[in-house]
Protein backbone atom coordinates (compact mmCIF):
# COMPACT_ATOMS: atom_id res chain seq x y z
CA UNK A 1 18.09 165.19 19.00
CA UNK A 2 20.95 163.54 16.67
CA UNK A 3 23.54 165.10 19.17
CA UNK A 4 21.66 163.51 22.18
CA UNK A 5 21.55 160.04 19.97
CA UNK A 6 24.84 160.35 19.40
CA UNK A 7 25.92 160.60 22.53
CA UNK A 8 24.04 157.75 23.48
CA UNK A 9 25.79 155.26 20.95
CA UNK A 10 29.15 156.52 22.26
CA UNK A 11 28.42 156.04 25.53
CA UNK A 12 26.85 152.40 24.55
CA UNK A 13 30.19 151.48 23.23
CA UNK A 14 31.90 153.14 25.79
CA UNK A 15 30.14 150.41 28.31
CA UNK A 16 30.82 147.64 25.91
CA UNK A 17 34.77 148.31 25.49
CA UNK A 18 35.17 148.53 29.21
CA UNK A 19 32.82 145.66 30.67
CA UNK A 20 33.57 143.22 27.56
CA UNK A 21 37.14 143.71 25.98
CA UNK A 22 38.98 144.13 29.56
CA UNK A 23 39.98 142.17 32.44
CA UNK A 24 39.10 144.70 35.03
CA UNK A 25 35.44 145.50 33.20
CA UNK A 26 34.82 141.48 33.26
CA UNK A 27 36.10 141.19 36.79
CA UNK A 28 34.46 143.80 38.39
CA UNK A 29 30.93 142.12 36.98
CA UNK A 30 31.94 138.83 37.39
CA UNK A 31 32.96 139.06 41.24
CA UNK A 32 29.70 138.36 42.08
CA UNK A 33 28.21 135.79 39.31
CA UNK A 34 27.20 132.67 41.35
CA UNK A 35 27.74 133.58 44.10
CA UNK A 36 24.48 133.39 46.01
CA UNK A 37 21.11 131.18 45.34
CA UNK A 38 18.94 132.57 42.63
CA UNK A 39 15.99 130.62 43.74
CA UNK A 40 15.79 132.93 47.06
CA UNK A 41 15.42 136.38 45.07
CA UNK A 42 12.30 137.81 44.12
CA UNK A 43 13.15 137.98 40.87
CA UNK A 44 13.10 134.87 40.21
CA UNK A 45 9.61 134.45 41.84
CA UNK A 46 8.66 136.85 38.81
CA UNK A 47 10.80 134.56 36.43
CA UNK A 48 8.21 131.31 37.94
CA UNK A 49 5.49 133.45 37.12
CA UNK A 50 6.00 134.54 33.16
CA UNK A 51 6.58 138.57 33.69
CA UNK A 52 6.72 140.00 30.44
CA UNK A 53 8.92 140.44 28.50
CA UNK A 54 11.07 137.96 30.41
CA UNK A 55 8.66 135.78 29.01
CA UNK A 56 6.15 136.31 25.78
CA UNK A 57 8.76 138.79 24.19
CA UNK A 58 6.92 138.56 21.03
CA UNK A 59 4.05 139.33 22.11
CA UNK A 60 5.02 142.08 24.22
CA UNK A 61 7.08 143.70 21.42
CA UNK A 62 4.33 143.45 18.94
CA UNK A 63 1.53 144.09 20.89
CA UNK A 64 3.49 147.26 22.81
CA UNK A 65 4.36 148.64 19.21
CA UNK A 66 0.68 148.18 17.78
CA UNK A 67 -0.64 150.32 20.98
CA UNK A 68 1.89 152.84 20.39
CA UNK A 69 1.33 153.11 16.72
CA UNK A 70 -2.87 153.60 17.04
CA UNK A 71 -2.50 155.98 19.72
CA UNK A 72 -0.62 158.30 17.65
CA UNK A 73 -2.85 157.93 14.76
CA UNK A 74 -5.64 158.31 16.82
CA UNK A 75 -3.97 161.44 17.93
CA UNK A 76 -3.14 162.67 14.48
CA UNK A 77 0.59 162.76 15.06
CA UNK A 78 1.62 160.92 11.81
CA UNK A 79 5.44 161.18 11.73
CA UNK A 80 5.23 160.16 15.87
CA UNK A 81 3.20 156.86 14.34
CA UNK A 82 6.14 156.36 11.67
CA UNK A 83 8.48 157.29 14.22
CA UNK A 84 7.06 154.46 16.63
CA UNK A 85 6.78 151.61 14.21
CA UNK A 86 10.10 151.98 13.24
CA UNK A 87 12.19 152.71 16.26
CA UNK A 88 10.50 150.02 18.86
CA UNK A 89 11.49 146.91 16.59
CA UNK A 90 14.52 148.71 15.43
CA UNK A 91 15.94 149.40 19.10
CA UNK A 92 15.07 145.28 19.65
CA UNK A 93 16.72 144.72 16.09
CA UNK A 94 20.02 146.46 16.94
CA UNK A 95 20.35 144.86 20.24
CA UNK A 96 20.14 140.98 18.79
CA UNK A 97 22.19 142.17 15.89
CA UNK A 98 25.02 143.77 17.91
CA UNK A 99 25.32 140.44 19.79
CA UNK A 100 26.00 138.55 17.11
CA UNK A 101 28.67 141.23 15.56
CA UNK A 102 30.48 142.13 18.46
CA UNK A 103 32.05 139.52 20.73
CA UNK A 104 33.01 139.35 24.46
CA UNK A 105 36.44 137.28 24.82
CA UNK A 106 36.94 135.66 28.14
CA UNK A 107 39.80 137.33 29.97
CA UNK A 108 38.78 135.96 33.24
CA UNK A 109 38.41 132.45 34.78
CA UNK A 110 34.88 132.51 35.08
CA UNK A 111 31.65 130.36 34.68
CA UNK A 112 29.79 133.73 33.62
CA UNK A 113 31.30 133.40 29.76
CA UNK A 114 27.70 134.63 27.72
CA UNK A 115 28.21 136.75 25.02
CA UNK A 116 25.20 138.76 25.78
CA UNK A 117 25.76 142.61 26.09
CA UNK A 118 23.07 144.55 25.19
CA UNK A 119 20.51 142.96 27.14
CA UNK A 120 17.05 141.48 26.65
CA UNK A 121 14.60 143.63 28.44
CA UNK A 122 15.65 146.19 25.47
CA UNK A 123 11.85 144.99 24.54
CA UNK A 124 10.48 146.34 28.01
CA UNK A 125 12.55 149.33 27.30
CA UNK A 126 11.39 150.36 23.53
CA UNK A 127 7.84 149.52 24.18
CA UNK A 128 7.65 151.93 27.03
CA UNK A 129 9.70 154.40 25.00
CA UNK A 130 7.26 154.40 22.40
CA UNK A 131 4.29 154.79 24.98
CA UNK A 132 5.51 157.51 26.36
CA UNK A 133 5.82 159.06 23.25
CA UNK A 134 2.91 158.61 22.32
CA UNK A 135 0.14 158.71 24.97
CA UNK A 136 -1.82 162.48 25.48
CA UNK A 137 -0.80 164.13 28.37
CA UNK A 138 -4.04 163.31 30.35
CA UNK A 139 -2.55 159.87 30.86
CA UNK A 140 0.93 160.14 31.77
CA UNK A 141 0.07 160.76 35.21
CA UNK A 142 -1.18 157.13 35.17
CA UNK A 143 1.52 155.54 32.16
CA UNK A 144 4.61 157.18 33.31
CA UNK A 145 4.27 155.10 37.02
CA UNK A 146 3.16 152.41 35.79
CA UNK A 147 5.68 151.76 32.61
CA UNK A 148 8.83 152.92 35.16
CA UNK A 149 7.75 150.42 37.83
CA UNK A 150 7.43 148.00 35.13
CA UNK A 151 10.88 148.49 33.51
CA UNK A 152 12.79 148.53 36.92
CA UNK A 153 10.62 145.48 38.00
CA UNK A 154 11.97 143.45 34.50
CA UNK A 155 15.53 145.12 34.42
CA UNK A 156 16.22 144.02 38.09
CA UNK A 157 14.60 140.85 37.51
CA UNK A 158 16.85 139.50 34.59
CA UNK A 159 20.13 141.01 36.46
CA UNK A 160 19.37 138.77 39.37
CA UNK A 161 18.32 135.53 38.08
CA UNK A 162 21.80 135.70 36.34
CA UNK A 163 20.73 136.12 32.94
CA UNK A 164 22.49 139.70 32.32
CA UNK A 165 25.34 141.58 33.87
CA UNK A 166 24.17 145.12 35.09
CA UNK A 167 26.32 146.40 32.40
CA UNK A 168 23.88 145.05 29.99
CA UNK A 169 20.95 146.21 31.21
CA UNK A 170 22.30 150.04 30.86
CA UNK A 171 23.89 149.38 27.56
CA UNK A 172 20.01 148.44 27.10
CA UNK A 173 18.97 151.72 27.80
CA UNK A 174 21.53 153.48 25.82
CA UNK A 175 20.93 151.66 22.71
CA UNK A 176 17.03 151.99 23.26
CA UNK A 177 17.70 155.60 24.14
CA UNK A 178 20.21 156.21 20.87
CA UNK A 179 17.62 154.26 18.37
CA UNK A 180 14.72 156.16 19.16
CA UNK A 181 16.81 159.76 19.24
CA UNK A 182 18.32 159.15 16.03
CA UNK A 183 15.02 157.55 14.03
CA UNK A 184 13.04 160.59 15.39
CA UNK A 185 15.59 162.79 13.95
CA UNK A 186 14.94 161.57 10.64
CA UNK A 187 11.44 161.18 10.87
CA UNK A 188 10.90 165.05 12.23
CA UNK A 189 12.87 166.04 9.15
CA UNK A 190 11.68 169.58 8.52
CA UNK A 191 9.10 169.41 11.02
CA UNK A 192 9.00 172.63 13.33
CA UNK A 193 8.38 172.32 16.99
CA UNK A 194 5.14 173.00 17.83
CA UNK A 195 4.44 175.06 21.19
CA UNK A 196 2.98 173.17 24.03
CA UNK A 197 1.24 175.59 25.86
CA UNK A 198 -0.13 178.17 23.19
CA UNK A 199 -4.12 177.45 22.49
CA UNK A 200 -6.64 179.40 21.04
CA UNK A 201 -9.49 178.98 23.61
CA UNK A 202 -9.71 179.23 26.78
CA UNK A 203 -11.26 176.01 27.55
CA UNK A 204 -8.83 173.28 28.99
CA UNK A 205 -7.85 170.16 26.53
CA UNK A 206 -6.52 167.27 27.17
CA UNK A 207 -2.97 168.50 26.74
CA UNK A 208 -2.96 172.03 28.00
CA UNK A 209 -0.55 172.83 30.87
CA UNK A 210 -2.00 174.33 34.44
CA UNK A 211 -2.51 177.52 34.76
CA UNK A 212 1.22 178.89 35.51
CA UNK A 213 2.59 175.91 34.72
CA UNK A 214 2.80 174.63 38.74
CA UNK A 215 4.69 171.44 39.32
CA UNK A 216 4.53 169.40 42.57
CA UNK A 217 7.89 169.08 43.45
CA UNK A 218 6.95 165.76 45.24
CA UNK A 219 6.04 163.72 42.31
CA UNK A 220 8.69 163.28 40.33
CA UNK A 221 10.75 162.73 43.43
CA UNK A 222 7.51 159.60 44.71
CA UNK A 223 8.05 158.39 41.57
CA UNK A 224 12.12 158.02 41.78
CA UNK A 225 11.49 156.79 45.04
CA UNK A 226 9.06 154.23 43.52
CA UNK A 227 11.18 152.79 40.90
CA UNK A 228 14.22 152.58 43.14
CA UNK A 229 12.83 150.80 45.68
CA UNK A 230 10.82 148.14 43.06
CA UNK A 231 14.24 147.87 41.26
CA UNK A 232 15.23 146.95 45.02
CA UNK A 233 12.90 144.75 45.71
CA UNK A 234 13.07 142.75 42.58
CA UNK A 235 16.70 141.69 43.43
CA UNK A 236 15.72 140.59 46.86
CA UNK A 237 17.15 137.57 48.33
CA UNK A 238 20.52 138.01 46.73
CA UNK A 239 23.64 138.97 48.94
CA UNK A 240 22.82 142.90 50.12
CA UNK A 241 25.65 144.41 47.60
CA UNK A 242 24.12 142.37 45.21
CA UNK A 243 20.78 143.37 45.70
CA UNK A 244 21.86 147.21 45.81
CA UNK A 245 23.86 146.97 42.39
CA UNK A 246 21.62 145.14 40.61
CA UNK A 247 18.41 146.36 42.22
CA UNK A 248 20.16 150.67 41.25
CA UNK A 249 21.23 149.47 37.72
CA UNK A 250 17.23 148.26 37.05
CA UNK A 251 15.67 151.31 38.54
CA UNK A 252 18.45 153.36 36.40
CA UNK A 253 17.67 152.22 32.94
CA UNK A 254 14.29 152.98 33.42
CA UNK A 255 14.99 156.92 34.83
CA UNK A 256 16.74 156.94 32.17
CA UNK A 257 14.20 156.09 29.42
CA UNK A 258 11.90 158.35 31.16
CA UNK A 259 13.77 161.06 31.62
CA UNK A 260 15.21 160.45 27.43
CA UNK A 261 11.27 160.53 26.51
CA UNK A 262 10.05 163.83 28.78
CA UNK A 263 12.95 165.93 26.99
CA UNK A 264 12.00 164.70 23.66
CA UNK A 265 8.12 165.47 24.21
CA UNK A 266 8.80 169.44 25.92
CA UNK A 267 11.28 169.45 22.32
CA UNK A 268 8.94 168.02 19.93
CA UNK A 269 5.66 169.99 21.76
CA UNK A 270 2.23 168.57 21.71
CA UNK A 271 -0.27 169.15 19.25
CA UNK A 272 -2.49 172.45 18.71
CA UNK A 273 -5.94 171.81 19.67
CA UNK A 274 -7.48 174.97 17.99
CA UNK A 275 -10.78 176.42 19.00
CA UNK A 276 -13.74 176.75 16.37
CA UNK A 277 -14.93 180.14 15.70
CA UNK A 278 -18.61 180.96 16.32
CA UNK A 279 -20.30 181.05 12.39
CA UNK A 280 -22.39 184.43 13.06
CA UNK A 281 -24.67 184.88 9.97
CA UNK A 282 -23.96 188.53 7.89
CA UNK A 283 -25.56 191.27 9.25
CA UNK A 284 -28.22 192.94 7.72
């Protein structure tokens, strides 16, 4: 998990060297700032119409983080709670912090001159993080559609109203992706991995596999389909390269939170429902 975290704050800088500290990273984002009317796009239909978190951030982060936090009590998964309550602020934290640390020069002649890399839907980003951490495994075949639709949907929504380069919204994920990685790291400490499919009855919980562990191949490829196609349609109404950039780099920071938070649940395993033995009195 630390390498994977790792890896993800090199790659955040990475973005951040390229699209902020050179003329070629600030031109190729800035070819297209202005450049059509924002007040066509669907996005900004969602903007008129207060989706969170692109409005009531606070809310969203607090509320988001107090969900995630009482599911995994109520679950009994006490460092996950920790783990939560910690990381989902923190990821929001770092991203407001490194704004106001690191600068972006202008190197361009250019209207688009915010210092703003990475970007704000980091909130949309952590609390789904920490949802899908969290939730039993009953309900991510209803949380896992419905957070990915609803990070594309916010990701491609702030790109297109011209509040955030696409750059930002992936330097988003990566921080997101890198805070959570490194905090559950620490907060595993000395923790073994507990197996996800071994029970002790027979009976089917709530987080027991199928029997042979059969996948539908089609799902996970409905549901990229699905997020694609609503990062897509959030950037409506923009020029069509516009709308395909900004519409991919939406539907991409939320495959890639998903993808960041299956690999850490088949790692960490879910919890051991164990069966009660029958009490049988003594013989005789």
């Amino acid at each position: 998990m630390v390498a994977a975290g790792l890896l993800a704050l090199a790659l955040f800088f990475a973005l951040y060297l390229f699209f902020n500290l050179t003329v070629a990273g600030q031109s190729l984002e800035n070819g297209w700032a202005w450049k059509y009317e924002v007040f066509d796009t669907v996005g900004y239909w969602f903007r008129q119409h207060d989706l969170p978190p692109l409005s009531h951030d606070r809310d969203t982060i607090m509320g988001g983080t107090l969900v995630a936090v009482v599911l995994a009590l109520s679950r009994r998964l006490w460092r996950r709670a920790a783990w939560v309550a910690v990381a989902t602020p923190g990821a929001v934290l770092a991203s407001e912090g490194f704004k106001t640390v690191f600068d972006r020069p202008l190197l361009v002649d250019s209207r688009d001159d915010a210092v703003s890399y990475p970007s704000g839907p980091v909130i949309a980003l952590a609390v789904s993080a920490a949802l899908l951490l969290v939730v039993p495994r009953s309900w991510q075949r209803w949380v896992v559609p419905v957070v990915g639709v609803w990070m594309a949907l916010a990701a491609s929504t702030i790109i297109v109203i011209g509040d955030h380069r696409p750059s930002e919204i992936v330097g988003a994920a990566l921080l997101t992706i890198a805070v959570f990685l490194l905090t559950g790291a620490v907060a595993h400490l000395g923790a073994a991995p507990r197996p996800e499919s071994v029970r002790t009855s027979r009976t089917r919980g709530e987080d027991e596999l199928p029997a042979g562990g059969a996948t539908r191949t089609w799902i996970p490829i409905a549901l990229i389909a699905a997020i694609v196609a609503t990062g897509l349609a959030a950037a409506w109404g923009a020029l069509p390269w516009v709308t395909v950039i900004d519409g991919l780099a939406g539907a991409a920071a939320s495959l890639m939170i998903l993808g960041t938070a299956t690999v850490t649940r088949s790692w960490l395993g879910e919890p051991r429902l164990l069966a009660r033995e029958p009490v049988t009195a003594p013989a005789g």
